[in-house]
Protein backbone atom coordinates (compact mmCIF):
# COMPACT_ATOMS: atom_id res chain seq x y z
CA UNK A 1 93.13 106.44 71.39
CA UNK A 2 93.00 102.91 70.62
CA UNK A 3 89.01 101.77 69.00
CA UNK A 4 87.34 100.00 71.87
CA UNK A 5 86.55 96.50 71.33
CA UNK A 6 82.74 95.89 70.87
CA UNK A 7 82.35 92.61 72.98
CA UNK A 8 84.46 91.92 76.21
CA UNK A 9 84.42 88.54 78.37
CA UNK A 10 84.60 88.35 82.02
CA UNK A 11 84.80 85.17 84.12
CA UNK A 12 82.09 85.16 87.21
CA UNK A 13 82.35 82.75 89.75
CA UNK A 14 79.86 81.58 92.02
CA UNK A 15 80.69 84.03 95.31
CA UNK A 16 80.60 86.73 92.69
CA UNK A 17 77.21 85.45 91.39
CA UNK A 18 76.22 85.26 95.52
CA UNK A 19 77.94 88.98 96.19
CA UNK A 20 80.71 87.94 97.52
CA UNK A 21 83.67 88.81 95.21
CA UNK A 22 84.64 92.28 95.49
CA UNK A 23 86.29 92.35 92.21
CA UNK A 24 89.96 93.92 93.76
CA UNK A 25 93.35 92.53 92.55
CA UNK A 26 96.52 93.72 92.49
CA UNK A 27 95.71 95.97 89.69
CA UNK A 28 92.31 97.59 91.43
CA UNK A 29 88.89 97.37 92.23
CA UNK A 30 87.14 97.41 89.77
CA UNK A 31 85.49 95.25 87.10
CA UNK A 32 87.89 93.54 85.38
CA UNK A 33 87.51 91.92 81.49
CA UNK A 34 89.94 90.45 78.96
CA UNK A 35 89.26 89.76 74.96
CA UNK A 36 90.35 86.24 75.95
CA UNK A 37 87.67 83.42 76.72
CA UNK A 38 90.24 81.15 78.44
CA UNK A 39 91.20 83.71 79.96
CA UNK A 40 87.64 84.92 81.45
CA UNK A 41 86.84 80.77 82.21
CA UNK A 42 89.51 80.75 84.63
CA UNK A 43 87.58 82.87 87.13
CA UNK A 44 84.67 81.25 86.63
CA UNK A 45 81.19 81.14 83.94
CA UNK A 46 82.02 83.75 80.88
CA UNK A 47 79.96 86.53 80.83
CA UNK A 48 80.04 88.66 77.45
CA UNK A 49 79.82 92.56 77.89
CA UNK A 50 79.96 95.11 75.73
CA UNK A 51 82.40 98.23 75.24
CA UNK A 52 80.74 99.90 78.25
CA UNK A 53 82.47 97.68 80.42
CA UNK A 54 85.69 99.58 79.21
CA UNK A 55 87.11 102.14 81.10
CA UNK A 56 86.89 105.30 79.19
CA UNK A 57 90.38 106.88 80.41
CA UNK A 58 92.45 103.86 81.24
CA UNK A 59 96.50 103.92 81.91
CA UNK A 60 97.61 101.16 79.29
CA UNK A 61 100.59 99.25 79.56
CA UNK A 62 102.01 96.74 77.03
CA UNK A 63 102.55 94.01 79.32
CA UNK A 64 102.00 93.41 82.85
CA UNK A 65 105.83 94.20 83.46
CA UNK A 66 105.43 97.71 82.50
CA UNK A 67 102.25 97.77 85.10
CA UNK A 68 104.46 96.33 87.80
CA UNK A 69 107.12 98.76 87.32
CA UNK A 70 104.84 101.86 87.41
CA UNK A 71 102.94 100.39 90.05
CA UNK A 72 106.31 100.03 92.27
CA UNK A 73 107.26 103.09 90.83
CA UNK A 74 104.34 105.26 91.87
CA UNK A 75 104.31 103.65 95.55
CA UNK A 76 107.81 104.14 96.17
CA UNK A 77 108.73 107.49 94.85
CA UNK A 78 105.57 109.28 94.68
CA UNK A 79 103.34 108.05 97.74
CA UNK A 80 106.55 107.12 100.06
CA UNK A 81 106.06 103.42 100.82
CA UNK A 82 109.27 101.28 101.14
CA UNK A 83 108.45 98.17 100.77
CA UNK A 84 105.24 96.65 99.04
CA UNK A 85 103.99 95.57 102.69
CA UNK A 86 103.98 98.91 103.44
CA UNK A 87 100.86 99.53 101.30
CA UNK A 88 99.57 95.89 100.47
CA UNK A 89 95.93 96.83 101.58
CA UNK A 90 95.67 99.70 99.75
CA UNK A 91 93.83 100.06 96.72
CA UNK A 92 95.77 101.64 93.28
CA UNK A 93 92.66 103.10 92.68
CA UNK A 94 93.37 105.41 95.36
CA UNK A 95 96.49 106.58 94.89
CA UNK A 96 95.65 106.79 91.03
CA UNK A 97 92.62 109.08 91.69
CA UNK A 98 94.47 111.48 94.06
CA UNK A 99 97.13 112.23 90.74
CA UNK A 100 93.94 112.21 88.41
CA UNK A 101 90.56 111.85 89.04
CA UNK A 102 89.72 110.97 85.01
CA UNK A 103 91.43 107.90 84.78
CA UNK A 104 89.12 105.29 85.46
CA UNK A 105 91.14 101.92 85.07
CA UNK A 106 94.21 100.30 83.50
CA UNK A 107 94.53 98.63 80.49
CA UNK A 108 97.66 95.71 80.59
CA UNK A 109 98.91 94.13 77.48
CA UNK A 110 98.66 94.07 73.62
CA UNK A 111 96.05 91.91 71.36
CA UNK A 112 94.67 88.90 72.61
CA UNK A 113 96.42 89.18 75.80
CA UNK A 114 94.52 92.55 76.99
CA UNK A 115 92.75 92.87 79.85
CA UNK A 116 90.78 95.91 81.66
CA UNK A 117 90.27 96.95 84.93
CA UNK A 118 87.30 99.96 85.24
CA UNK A 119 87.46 101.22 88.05
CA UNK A 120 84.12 102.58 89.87
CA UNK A 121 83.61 105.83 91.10
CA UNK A 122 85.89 105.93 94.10
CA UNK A 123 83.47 107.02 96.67
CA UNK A 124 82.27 103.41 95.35
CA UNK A 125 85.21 102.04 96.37
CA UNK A 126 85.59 103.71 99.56
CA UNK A 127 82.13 102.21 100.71
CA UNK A 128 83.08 98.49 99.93
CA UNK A 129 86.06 99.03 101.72
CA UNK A 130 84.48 99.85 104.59
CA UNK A 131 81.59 97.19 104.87
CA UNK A 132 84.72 94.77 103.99
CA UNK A 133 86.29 96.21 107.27
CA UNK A 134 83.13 96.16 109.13
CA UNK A 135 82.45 92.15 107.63
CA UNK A 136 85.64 91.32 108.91
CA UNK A 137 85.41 92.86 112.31
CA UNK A 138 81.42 91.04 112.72
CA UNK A 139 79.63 94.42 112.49
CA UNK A 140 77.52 93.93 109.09
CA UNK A 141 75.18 91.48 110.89
């Protein structure tokens, strides 16, 4: 395994700072860091955090090419989707927990260029989902 960096940057922005950002992407929910400051400013005021913002048991990819490929990949020949529409709103997390519940995020890239995605427990993520749902239906009021 790869020695954890001992300082991480994320970029907060100021519906994150209010609550609002749910920290999901394409690659997860989760909280997401990079060893890159420009990086980190482009989503908002850099925030340093330490190696416990890693995930402990991340996938890692060299680039984000190899991510998209597994990600297609795993939707496609191992959950059954057939088109990325098919399973836009779901969360990798997911699908990633039902094949192994001890990885806990992704790592993409090499050097400079890596990023992190640590992914919360996924009952976690199960109970943003659903206040999301409920916030966009009018029911958290």
């Amino acid at each position: 395994k790869p020695r954890k960096p001992s300082v991480v940057y994320r970029g907060v922005s100021t519906d994150a700072e209010n609550g609002i950002n749910g920290g999901g992407s394409a690659e997860g929910f989760g909280l997401y860091t990079t060893l890159n400051k420009d990086l980190a400013k482009d989503y908002g005021t850099i925030q340093e955090l330490g190696k416990e913002a890693l995930p402990n048991n991340p996938i890692a990819f060299p680039d984000y090419n190899a991510y998209e490929i597994f990600e297609q990949q795993l939707m496609y020949k191992v959950a059954g989707y057939r088109r990325k529409s098919d399973y836009s709103s779901l969360n990798i997390n997911e699908i990633l927990n039902a094949i192994d519940p001890t990885i806990d995020g992704v790592q993409i890239g090499t050097g400079k260029k890596t990023f992190w995605v640590k992914y919360p427990p996924i009952e976690e993520v199960r109970k943003v989902q659903d206040y999301t749902i409920r916030a966009q239906q009018g029911e958290n009021r």
